[in-house]
N, C-alpha and C. Protein backbone atom coordinates (compact mmCIF):
# COMPACT_ATOMS: atom_id res chain seq x y z
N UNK A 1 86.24 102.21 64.67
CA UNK A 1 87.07 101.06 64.93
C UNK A 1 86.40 100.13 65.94
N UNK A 2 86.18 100.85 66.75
CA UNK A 2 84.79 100.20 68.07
C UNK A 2 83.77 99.05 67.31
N UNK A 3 83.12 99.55 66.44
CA UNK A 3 81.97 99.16 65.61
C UNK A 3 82.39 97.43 65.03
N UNK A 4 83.91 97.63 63.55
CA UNK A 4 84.62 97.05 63.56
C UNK A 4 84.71 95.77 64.24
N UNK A 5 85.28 95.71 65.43
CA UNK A 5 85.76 95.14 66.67
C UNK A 5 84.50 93.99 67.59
N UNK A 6 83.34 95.00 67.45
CA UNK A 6 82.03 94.29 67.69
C UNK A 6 81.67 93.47 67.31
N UNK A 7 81.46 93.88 65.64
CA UNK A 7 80.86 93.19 64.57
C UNK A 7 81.64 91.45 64.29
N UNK A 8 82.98 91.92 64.50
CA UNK A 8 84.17 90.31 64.20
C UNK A 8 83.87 89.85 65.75
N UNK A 9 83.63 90.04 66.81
CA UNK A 9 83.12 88.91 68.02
C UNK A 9 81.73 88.38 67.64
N UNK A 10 80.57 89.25 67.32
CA UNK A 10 79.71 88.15 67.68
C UNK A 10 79.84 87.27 66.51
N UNK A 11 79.45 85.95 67.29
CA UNK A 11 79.20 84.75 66.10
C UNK A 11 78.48 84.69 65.26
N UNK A 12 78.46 83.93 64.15
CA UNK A 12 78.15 83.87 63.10
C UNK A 12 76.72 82.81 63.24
N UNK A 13 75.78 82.93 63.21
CA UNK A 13 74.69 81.95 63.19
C UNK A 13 74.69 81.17 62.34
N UNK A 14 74.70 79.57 62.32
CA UNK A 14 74.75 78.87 61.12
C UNK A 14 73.37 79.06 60.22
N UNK A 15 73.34 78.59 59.28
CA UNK A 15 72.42 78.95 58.25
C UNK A 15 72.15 77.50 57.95
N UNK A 16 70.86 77.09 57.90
CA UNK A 16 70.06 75.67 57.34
C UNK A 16 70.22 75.65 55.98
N UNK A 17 70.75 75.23 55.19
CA UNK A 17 70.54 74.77 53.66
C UNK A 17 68.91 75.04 53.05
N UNK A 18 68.76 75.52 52.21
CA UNK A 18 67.26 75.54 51.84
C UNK A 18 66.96 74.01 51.68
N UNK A 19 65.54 74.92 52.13
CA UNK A 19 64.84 73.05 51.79
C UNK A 19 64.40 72.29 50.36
N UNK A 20 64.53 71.43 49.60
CA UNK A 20 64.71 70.88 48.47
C UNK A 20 63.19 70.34 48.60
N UNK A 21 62.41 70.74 47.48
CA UNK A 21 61.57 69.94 47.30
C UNK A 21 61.66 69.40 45.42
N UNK A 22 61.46 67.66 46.02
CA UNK A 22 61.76 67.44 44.21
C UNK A 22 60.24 66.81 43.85
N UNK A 23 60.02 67.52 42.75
CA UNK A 23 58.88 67.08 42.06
C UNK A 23 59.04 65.90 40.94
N UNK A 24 58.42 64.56 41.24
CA UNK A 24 58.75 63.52 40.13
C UNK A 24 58.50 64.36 38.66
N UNK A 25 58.81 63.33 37.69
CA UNK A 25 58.76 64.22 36.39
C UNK A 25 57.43 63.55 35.98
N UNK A 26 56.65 64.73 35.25
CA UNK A 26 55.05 63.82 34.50
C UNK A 26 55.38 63.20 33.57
N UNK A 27 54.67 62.18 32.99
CA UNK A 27 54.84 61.48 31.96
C UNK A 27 53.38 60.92 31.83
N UNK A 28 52.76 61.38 29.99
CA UNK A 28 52.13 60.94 29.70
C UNK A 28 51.96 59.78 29.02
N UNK A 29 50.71 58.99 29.51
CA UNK A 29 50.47 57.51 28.74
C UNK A 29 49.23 57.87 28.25
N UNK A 30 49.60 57.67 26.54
CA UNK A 30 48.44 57.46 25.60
C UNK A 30 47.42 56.65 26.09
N UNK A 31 46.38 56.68 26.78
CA UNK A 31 45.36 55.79 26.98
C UNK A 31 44.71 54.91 25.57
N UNK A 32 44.61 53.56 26.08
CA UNK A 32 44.30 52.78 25.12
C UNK A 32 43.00 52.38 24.87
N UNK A 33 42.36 52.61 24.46
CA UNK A 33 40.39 52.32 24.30
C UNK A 33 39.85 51.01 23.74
N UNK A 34 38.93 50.84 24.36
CA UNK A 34 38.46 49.60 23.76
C UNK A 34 36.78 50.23 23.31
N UNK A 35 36.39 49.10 21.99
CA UNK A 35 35.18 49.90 22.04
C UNK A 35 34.13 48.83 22.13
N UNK A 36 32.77 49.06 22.02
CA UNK A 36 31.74 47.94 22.10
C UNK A 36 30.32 49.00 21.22
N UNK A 37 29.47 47.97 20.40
CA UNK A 37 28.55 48.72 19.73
C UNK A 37 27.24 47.51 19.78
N UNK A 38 26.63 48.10 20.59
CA UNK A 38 25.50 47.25 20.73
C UNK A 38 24.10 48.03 19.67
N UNK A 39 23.83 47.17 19.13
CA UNK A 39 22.45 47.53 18.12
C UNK A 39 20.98 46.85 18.33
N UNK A 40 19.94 47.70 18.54
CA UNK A 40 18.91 47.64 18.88
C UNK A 40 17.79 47.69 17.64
N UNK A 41 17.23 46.44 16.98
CA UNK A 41 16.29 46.43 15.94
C UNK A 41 15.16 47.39 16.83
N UNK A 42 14.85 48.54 15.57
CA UNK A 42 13.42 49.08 15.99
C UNK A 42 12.30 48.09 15.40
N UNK A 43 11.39 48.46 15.84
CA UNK A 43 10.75 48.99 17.48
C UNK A 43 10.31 48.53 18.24
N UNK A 44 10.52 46.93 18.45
CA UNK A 44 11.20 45.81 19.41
C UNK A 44 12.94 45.93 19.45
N UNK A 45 13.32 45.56 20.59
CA UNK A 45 12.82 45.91 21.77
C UNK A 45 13.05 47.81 22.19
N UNK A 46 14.11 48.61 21.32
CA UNK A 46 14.02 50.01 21.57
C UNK A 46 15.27 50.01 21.95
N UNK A 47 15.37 50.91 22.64
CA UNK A 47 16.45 51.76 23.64
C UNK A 47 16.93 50.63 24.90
N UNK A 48 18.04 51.36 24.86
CA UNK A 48 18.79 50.24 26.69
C UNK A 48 17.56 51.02 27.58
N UNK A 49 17.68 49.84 28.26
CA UNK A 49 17.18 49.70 29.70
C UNK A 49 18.16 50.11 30.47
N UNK A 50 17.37 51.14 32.14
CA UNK A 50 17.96 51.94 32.68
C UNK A 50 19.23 50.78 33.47
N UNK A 51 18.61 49.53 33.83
CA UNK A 51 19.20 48.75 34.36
C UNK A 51 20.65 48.33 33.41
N UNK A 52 20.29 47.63 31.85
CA UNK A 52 21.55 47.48 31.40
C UNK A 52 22.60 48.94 30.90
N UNK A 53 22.04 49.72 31.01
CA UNK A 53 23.31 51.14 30.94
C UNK A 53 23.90 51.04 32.37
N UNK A 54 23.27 51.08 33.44
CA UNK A 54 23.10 50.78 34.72
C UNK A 54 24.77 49.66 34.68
N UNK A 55 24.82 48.34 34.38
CA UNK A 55 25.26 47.35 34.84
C UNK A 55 26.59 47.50 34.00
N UNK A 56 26.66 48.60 32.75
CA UNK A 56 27.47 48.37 31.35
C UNK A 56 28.74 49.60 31.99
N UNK A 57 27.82 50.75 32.95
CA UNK A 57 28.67 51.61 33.44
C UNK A 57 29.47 50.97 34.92
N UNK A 58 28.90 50.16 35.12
CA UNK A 58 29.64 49.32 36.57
C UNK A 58 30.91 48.85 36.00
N UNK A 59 30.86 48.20 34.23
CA UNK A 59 31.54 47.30 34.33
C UNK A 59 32.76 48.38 33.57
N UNK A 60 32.86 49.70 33.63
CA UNK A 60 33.73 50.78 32.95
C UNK A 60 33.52 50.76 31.38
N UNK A 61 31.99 50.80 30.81
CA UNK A 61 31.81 51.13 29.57
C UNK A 61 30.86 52.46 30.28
N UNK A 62 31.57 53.41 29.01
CA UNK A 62 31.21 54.81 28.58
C UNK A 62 30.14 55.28 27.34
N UNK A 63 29.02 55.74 27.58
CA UNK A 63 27.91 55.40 26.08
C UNK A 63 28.87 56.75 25.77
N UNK A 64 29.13 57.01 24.10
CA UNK A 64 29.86 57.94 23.29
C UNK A 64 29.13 58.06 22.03
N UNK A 65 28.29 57.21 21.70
CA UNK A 65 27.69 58.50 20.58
C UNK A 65 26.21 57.25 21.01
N UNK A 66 25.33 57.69 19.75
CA UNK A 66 24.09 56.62 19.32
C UNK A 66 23.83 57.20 18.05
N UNK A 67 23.64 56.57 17.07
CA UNK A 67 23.71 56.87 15.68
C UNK A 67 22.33 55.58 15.32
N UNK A 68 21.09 56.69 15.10
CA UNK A 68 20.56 55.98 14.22
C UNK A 68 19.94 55.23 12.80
N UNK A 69 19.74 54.84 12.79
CA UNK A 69 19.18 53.81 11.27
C UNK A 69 17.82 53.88 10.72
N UNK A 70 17.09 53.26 9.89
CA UNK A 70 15.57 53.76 10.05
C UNK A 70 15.43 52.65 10.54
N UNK A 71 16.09 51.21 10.96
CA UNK A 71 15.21 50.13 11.40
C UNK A 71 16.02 49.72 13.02
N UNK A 72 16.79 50.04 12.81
CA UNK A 72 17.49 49.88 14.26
C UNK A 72 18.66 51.20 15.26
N UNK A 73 18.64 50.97 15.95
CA UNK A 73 19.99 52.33 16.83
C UNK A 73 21.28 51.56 17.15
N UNK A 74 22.29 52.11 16.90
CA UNK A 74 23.43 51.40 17.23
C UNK A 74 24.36 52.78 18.70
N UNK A 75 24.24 51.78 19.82
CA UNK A 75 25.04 52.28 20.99
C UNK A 75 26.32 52.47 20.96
N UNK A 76 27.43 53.49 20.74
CA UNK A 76 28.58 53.17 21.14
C UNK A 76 29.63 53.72 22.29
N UNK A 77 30.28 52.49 22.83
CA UNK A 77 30.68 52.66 24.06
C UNK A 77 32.28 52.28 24.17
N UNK A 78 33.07 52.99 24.90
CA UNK A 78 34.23 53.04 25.24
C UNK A 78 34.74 52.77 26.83
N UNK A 79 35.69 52.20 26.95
CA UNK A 79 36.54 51.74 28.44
C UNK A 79 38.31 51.76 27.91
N UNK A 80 38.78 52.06 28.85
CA UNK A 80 40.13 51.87 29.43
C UNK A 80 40.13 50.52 28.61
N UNK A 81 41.06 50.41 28.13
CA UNK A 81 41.71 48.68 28.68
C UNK A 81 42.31 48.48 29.74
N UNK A 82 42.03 47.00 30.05
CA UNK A 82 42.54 46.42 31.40
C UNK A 82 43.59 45.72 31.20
């Protein structure tokens, strides 16, 4: 009964609510591509120059394949649209 008697005096410690963390929801966007195909007559002048791959990747074109021909190579390249 002692025990009882103890237990109902001491107070009750309040308790903090758990903490909520909310995660936004994902949502995917189909990315939209743009493409570009630059073609190079062989064997003037050849292959890109390190400079124009160089200036083509500044401007967010991606080289994605090169498919060649017997008289010329055709580059093809992909970007985001803006």
């Amino acid at each position: 009964m002692l025990s009882a008697l103890a237990q109902s005096t001491i107070p009750e410690i309040p308790r903090r609510p758990p903490e909520t963390h909310i995660e936004p929801p994902m949502v995917f966007v189909q990315p939209i591509w743009e493409y570009r195909d630059l073609r190079r007559t062989l064997p003037d002048p050849g292959p890109l120059a390190e400079a124009e791959l160089n200036a083509l990747g500044a401007d967010g074109w991606e080289l994605v394949a090169v498919y060649p021909e017997p008289t010329s190579l055709h580059f093809y390249f992909k970007r985001l649209t803006r």
